[in-house]
C-alpha atoms as a PDB file:
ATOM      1  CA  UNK A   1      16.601   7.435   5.172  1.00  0.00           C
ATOM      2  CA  UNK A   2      12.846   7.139   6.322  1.00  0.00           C
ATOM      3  CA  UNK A   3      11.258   4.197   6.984  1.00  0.00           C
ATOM      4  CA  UNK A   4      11.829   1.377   4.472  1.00  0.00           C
ATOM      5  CA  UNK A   5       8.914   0.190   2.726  1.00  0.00           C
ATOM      6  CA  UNK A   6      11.174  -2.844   1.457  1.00  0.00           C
ATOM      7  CA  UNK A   7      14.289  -4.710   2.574  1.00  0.00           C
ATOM      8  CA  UNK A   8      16.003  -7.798   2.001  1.00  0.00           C
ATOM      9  CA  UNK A   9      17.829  -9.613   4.989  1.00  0.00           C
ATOM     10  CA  UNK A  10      20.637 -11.995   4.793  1.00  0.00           C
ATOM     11  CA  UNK A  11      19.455 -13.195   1.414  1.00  0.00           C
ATOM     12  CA  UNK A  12      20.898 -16.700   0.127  1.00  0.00           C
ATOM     13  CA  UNK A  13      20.275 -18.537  -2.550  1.00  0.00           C
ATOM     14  CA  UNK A  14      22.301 -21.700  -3.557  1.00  0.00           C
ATOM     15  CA  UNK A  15      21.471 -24.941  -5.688  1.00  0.00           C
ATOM     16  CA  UNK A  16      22.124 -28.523  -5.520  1.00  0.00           C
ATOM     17  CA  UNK A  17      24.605 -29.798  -8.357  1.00  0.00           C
ATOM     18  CA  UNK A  18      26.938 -33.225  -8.565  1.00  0.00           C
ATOM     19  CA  UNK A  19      29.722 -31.209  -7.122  1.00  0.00           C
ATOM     20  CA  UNK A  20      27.929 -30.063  -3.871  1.00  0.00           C
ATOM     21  CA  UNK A  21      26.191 -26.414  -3.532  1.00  0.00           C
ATOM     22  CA  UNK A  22      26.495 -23.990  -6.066  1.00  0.00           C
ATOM     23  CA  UNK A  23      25.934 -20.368  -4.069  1.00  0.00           C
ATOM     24  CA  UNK A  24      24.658 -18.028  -6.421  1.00  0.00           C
ATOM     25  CA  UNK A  25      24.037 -15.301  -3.554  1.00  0.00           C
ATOM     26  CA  UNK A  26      25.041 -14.925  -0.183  1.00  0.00           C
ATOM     27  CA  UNK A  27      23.814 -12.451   2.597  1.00  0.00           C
ATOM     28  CA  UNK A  28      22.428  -9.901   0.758  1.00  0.00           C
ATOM     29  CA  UNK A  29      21.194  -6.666   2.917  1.00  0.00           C
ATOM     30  CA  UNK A  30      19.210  -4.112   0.966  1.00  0.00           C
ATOM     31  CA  UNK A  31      16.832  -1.396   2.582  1.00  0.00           C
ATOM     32  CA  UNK A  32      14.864   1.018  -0.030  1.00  0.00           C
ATOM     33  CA  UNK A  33      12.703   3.468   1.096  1.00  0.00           C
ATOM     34  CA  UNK A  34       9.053   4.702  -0.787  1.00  0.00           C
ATOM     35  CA  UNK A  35       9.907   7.189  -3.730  1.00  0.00           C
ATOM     36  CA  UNK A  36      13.459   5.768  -3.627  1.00  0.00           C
ATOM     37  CA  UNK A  37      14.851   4.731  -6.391  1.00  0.00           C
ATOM     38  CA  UNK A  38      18.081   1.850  -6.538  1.00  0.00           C
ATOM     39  CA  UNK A  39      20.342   0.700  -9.273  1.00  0.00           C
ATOM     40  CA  UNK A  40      21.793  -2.721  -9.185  1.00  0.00           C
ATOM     41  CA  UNK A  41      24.632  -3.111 -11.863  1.00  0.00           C
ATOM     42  CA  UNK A  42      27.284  -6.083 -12.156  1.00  0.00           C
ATOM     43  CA  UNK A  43      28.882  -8.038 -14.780  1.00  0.00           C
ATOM     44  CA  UNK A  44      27.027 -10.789 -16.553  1.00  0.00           C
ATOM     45  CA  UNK A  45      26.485 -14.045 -15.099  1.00  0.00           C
ATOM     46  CA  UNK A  46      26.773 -12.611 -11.580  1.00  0.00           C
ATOM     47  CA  UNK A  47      22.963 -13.388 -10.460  1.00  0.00           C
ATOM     48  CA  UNK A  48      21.737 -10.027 -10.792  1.00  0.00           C
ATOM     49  CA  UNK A  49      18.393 -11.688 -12.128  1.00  0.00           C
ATOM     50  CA  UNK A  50      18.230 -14.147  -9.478  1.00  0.00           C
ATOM     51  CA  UNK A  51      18.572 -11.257  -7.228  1.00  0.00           C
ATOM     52  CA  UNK A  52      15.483  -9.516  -8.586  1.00  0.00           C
ATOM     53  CA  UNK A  53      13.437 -12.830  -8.535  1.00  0.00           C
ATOM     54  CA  UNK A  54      14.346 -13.358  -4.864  1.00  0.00           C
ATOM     55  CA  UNK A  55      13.072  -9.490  -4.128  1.00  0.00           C
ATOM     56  CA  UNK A  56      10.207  -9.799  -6.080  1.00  0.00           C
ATOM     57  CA  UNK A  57       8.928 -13.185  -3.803  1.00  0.00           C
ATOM     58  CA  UNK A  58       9.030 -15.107  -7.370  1.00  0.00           C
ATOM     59  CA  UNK A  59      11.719 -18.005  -5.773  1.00  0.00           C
ATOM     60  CA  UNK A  60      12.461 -18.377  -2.872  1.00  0.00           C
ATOM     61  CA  UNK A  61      15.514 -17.849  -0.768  1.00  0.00           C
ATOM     62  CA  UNK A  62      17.871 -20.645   0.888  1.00  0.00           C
ATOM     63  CA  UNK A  63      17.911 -18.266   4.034  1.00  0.00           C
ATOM     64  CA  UNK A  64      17.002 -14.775   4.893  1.00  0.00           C
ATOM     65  CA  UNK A  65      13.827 -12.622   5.146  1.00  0.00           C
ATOM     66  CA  UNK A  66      11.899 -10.742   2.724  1.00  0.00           C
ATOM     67  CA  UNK A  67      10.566  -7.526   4.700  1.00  0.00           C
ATOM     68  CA  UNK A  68       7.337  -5.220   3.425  1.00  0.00           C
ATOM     69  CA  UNK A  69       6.648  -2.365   5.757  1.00  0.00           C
ATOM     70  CA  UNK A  70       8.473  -4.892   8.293  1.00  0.00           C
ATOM     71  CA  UNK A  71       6.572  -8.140   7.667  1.00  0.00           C
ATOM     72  CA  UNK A  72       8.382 -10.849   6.416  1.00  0.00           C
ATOM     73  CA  UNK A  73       6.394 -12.186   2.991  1.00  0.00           C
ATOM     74  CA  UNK A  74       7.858 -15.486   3.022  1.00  0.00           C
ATOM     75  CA  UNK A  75       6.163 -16.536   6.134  1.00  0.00           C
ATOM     76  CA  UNK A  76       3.519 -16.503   3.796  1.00  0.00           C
ATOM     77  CA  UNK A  77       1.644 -19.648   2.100  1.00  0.00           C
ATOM     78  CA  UNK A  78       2.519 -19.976  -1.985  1.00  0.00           C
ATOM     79  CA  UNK A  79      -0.740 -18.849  -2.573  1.00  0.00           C
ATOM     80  CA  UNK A  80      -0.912 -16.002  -0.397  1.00  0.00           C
ATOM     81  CA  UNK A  81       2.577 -14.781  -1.639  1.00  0.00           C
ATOM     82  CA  UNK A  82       1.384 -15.241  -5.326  1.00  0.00           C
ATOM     83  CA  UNK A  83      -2.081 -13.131  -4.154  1.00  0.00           C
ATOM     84  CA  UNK A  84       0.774 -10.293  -2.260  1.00  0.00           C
ATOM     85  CA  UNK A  85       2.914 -10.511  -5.169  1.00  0.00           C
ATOM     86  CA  UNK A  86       0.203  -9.235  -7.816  1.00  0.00           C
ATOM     87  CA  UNK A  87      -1.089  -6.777  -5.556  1.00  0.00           C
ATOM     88  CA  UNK A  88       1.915  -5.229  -4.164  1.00  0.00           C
ATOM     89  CA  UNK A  89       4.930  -5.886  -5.980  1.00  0.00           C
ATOM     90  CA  UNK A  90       5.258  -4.733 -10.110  1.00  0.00           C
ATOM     91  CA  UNK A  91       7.656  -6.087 -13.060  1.00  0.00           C
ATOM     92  CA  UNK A  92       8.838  -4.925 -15.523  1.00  0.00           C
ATOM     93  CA  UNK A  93      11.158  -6.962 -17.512  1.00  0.00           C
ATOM     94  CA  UNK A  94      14.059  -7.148 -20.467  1.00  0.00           C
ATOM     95  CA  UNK A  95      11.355  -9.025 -22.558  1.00  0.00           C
ATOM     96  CA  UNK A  96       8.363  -7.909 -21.426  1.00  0.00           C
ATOM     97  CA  UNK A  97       6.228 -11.234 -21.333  1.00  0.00           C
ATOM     98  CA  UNK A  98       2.946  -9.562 -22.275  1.00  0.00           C
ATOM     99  CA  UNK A  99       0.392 -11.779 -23.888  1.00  0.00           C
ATOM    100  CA  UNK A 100       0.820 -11.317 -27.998  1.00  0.00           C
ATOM    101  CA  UNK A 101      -3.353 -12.427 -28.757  1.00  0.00           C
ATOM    102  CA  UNK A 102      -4.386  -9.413 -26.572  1.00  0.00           C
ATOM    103  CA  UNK A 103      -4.556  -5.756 -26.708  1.00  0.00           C
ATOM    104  CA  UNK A 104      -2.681  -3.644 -25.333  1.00  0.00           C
ATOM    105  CA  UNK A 105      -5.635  -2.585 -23.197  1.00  0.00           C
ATOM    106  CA  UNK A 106      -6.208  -6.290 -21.716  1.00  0.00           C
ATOM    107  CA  UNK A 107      -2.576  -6.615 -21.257  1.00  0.00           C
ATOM    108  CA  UNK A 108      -2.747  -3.885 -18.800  1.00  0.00           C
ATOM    109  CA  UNK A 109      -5.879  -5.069 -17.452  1.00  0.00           C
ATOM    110  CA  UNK A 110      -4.398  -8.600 -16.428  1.00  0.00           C
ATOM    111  CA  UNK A 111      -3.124  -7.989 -12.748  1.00  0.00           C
ATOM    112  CA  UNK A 112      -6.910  -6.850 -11.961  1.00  0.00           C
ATOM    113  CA  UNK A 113      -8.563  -9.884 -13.546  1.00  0.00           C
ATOM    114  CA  UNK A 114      -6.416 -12.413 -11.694  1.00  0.00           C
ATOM    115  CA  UNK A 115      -7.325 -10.318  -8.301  1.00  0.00           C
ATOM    116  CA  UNK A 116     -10.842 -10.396  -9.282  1.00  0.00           C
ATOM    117  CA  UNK A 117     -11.740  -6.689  -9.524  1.00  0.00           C
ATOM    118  CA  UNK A 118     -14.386  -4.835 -11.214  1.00  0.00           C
ATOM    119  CA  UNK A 119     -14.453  -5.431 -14.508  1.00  0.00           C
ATOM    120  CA  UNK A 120     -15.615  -1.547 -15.607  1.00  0.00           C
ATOM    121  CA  UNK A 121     -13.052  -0.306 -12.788  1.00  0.00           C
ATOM    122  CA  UNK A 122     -10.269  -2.106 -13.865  1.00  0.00           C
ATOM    123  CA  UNK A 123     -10.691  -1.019 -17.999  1.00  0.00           C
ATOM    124  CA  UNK A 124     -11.270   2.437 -16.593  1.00  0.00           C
ATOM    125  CA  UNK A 125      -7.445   2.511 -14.856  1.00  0.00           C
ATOM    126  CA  UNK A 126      -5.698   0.321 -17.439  1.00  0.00           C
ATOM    127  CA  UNK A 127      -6.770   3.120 -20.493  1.00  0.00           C
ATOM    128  CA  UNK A 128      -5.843   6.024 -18.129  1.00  0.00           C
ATOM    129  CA  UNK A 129      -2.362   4.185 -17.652  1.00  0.00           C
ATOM    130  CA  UNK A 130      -1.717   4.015 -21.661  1.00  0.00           C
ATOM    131  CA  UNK A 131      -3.002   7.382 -21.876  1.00  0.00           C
ATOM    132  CA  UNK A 132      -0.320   8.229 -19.226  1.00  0.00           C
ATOM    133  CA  UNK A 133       2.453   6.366 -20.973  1.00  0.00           C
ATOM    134  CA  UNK A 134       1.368   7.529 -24.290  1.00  0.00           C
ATOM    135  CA  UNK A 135      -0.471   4.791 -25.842  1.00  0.00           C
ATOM    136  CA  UNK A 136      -3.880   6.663 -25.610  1.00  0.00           C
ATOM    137  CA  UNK A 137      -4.555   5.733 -29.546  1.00  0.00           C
ATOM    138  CA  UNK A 138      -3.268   1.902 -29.168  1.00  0.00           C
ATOM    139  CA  UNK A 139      -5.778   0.588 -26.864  1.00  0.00           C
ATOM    140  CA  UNK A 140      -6.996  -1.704 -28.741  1.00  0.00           C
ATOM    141  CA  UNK A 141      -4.270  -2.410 -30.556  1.00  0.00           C
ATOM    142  CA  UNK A 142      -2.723  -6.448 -29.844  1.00  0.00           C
ATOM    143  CA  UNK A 143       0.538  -6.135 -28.714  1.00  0.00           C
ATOM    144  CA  UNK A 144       2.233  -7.798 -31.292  1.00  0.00           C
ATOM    145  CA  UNK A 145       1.914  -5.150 -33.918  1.00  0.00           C
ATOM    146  CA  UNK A 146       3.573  -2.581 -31.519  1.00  0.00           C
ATOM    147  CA  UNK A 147       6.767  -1.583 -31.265  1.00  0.00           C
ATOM    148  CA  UNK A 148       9.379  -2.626 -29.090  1.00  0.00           C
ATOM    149  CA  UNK A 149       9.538   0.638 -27.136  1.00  0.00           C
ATOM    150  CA  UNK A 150       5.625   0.580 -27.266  1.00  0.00           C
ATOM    151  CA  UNK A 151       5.048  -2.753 -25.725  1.00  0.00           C
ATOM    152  CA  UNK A 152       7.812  -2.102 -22.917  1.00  0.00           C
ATOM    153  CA  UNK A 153       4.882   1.022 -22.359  1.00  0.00           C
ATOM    154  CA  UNK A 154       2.251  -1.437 -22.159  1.00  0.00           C
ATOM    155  CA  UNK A 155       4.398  -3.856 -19.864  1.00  0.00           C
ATOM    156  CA  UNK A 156       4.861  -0.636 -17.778  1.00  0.00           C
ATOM    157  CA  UNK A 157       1.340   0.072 -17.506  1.00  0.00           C
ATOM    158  CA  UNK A 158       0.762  -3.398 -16.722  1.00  0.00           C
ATOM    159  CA  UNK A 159       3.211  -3.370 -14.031  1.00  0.00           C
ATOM    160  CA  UNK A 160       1.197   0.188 -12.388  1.00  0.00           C
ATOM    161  CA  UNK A 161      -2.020  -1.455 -12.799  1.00  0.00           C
ATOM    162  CA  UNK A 162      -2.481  -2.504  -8.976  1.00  0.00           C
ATOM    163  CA  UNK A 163      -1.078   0.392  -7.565  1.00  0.00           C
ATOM    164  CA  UNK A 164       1.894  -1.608  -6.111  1.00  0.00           C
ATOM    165  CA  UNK A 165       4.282  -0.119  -3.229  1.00  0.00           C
ATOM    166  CA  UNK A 166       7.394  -1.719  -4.852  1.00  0.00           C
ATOM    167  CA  UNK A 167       8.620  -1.578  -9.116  1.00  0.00           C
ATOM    168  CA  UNK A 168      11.548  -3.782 -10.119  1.00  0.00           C
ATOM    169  CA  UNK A 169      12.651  -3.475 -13.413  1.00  0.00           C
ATOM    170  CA  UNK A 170      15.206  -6.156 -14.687  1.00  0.00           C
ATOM    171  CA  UNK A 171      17.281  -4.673 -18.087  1.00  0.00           C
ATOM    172  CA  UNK A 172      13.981  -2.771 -18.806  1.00  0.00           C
ATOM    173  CA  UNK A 173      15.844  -1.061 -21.627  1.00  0.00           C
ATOM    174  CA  UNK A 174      17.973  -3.771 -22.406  1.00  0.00           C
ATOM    175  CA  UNK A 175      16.345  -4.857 -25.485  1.00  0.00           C
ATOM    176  CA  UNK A 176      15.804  -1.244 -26.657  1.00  0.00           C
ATOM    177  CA  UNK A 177      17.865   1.389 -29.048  1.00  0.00           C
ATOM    178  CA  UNK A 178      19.736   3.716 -26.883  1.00  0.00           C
ATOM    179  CA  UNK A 179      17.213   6.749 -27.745  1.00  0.00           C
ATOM    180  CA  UNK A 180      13.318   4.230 -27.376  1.00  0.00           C
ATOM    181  CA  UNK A 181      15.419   3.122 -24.077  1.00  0.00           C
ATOM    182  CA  UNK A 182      16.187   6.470 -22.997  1.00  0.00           C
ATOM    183  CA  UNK A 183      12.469   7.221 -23.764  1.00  0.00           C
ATOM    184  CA  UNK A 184      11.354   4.602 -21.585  1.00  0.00           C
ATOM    185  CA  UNK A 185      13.496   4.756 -18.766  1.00  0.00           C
ATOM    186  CA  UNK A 186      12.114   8.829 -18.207  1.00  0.00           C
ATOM    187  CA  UNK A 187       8.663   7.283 -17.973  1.00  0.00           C
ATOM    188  CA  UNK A 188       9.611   4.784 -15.937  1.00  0.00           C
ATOM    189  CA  UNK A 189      11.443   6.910 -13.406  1.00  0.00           C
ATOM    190  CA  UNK A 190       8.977  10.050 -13.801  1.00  0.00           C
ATOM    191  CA  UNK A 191       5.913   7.351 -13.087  1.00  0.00           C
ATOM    192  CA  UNK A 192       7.364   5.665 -10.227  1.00  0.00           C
ATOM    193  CA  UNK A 193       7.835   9.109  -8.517  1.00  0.00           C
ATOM    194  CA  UNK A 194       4.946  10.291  -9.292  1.00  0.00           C
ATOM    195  CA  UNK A 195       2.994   7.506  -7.380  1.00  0.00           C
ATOM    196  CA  UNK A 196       5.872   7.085  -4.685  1.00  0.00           C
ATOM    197  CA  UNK A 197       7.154   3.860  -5.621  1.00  0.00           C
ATOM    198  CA  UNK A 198      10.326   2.075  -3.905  1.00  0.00           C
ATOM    199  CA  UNK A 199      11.831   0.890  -7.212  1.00  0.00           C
ATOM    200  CA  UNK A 200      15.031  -1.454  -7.892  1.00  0.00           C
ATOM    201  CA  UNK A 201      16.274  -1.342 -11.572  1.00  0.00           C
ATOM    202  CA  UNK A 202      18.741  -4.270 -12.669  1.00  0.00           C
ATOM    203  CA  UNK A 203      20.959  -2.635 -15.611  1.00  0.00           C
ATOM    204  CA  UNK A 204      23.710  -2.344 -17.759  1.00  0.00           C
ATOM    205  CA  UNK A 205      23.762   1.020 -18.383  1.00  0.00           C
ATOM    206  CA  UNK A 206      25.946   3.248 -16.468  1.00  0.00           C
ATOM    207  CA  UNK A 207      24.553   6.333 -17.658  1.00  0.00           C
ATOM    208  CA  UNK A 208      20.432   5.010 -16.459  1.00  0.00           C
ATOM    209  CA  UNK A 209      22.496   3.603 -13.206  1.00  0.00           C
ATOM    210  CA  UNK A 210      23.620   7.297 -12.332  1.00  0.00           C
ATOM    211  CA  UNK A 211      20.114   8.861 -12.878  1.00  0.00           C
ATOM    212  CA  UNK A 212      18.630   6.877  -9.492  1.00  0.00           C
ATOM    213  CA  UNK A 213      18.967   8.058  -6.039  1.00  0.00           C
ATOM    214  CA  UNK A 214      21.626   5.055  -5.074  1.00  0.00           C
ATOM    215  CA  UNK A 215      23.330   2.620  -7.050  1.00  0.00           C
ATOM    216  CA  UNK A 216      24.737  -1.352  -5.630  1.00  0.00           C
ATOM    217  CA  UNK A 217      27.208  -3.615  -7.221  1.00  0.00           C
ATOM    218  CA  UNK A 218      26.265  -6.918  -7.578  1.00  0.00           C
ATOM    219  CA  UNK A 219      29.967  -9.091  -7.697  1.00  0.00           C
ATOM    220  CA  UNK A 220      30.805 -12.541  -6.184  1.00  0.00           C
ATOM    221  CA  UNK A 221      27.370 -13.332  -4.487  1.00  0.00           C
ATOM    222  CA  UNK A 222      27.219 -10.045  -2.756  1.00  0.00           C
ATOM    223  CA  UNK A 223      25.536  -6.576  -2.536  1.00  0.00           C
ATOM    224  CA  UNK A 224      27.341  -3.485  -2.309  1.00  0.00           C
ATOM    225  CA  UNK A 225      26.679   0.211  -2.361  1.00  0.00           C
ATOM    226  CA  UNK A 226      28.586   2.329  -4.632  1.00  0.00           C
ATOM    227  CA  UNK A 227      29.203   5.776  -5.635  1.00  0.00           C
ATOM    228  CA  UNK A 228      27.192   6.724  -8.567  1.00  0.00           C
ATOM    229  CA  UNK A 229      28.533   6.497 -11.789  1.00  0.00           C
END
């Protein structure tokens, strides 16, 4: 494998309760290389979510590192690990959290006005992204009078807007019929490696799973690589 643009070391993640420490995760190890592209399935309830959250810098571990070309992010200050996540990390989730007063346009536009970019700039990429994932006549369109498999588009285009080095996608079908989801997960996959992107996909579906390049189990706190199904 070439040089991995992402990996996870000795991930841990555990909570307080009455009883003592409840360990949701424990030493997770996970290298991914740019253009690679890495299924995590596992049964419900097993943290697979948590998992994604800890790779995408959105909690934070109980131990471990958290490397990007080799640099660990979580040396970082919360507020230059919120300014690394927009830029460098995107999400795409089950429900896809856009805003419902705003277009479809602004949605995608979103990562670029929290950075601060150019305002003409940034409306120039976000309507060449929903031209790309076919939502060239829905610009202007607010996202609550789309369809489901149309605002998962937008939330995809929202998630390409800073031209991150790293996609995770949690259940990005999940909430999809089998043939929108199908839809959906080509773009996804056909986007990501077109622009190189390391990208992790948390599903259920063992037919998506064995489309990526590798596929890990996610079962009793702990990561493991399996054949493809």
């Amino acid at each position: 494998m070439s040089t991995p643009i992402f990996a996870a070391q000795n991930l841990a993640k555990s909570y307080p309760t009455s009883d003592g420490e409840l360990t949701i995760l424990s030493d997770v190890n996970l290298q991914v290389a740019p253009g690679e592209r890495v299924a995590i399935i596992g049964a419900s309830g097993t943290g697979k979510t948590t998992l994604l959250h800890l790779f995408g810098a959105l909690t934070r571990p109980t131990h471990g590192q958290l490397l990007f070309a080799g640099h660990d992010i979580l040396e970082k200050s919360e507020e230059e690990l919120a300014e690394f996540r927009n830029r460098a990390i995107g999400f795409v989730f089950q429900f896809h959290h856009l805003l419902p007063e705003f277009s479809a346009l602004e949605n995608t536009m979103m990562p670029a006005v929290i950075a601060g970019a150019d305002p003409s700039a940034s409306e120039d990429e976000a309507r060449q992204l929903l031209i790309d994932v076919g939502l060239g006549q829905r610009l202007k369109q607010r996202v609550v009078l789309l369809s489901g498999g149309e605002q998962q588009r937008v939330a995809l285009a929202r998630a390409l807007m800073m031209k991150p080095q790293l996609l995770l996608a949690d259940e990005p079908t999940g909430n999809l019929d089998p043939e929108t989801g199908g839809a959906v997960f080509d773009l996804l996959s056909r986007l990501s490696q077109a622009r190189g992107l390391a990208t992790i996909m948390v599903t259920h579906n063992h037919q998506l799973a064995g489309e990526m390049d590798r596929c890990f189990t996610l079962a009793h706190g702990r990561l493991t690589e399996t054949p493809l199904p």
